[in-house]
Protein backbone atom coordinates (compact mmCIF):
# COMPACT_ATOMS: atom_id res chain seq x y z
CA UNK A 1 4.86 -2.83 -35.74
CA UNK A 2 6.98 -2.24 -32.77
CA UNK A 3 5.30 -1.74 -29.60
CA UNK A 4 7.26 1.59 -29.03
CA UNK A 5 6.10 2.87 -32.49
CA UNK A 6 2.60 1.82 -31.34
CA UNK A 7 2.63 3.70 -28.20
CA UNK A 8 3.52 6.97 -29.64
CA UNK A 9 1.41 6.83 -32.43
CA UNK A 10 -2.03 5.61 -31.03
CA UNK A 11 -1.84 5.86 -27.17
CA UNK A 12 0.15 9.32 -26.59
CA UNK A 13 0.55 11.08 -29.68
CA UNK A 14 1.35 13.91 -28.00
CA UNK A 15 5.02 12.70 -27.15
CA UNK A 16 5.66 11.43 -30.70
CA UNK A 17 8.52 14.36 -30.99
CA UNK A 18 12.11 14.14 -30.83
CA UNK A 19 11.76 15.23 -27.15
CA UNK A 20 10.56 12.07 -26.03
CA UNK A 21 9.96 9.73 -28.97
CA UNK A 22 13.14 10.94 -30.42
CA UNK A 23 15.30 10.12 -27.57
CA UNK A 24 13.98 6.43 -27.47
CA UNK A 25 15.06 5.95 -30.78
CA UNK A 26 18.23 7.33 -30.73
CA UNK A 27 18.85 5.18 -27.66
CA UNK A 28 18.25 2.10 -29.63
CA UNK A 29 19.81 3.02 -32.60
CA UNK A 30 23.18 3.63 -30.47
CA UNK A 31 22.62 0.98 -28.30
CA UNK A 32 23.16 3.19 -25.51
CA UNK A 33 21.72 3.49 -22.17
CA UNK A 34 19.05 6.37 -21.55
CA UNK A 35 18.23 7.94 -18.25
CA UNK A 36 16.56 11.11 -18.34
CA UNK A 37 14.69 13.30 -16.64
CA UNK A 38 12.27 16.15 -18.30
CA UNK A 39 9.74 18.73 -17.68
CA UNK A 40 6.77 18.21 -20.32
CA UNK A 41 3.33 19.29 -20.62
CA UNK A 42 0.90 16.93 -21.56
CA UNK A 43 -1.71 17.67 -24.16
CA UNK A 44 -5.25 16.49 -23.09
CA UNK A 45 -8.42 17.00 -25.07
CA UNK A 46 -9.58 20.03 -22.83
CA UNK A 47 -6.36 20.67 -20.74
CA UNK A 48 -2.71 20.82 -20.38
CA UNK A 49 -1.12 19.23 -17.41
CA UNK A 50 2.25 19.81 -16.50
CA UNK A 51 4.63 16.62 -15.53
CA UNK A 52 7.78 15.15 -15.27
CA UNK A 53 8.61 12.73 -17.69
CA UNK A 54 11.65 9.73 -16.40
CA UNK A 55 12.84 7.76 -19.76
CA UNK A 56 14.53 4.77 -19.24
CA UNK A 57 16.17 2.71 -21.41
CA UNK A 58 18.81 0.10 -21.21
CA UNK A 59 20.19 -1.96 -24.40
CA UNK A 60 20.65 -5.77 -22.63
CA UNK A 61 16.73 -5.11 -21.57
CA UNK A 62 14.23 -5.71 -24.15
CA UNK A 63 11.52 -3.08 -21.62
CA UNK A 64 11.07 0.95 -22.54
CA UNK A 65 9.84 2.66 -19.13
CA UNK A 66 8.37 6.20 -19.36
CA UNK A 67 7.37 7.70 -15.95
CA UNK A 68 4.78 10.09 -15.82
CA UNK A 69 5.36 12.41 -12.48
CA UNK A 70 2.12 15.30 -12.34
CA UNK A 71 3.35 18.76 -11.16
């Protein structure tokens, strides 16, 4: 199992969607670079916290980075 797949299924379910999860895959399926910025709200068990979500991704780099910025 990929790492990525692991991360989005067990440790932040709540960003398995095409807005986040979806835009890492279509990065790697392209090959293409991914720099994005996005207002998200996290789903906790008992609250929602709004952030800013930075997804990086660069083909040549085997690393995914997903910043987690709370508003």
């Amino acid at each position: 199992m990929c790492w990525v797949s692991f991360f989005f299924d067990q440790i932040a379910p709540c960003m398995n969607n095409l807005m986040v999860a979806g835009r890492f895959a279509e990065a790697r399926q392209t090959k293409a670079a991914l720099d994005a910025v996005i207002e998200y709200v996290l789903a906790f068990r008992s609250a929602m916290a709004p952030v800013k979500l930075r997804l990086l991704y660069s083909p040549g780099i085997a690393s995914h980075y997903l910043l987690i910025q709370r508003l």
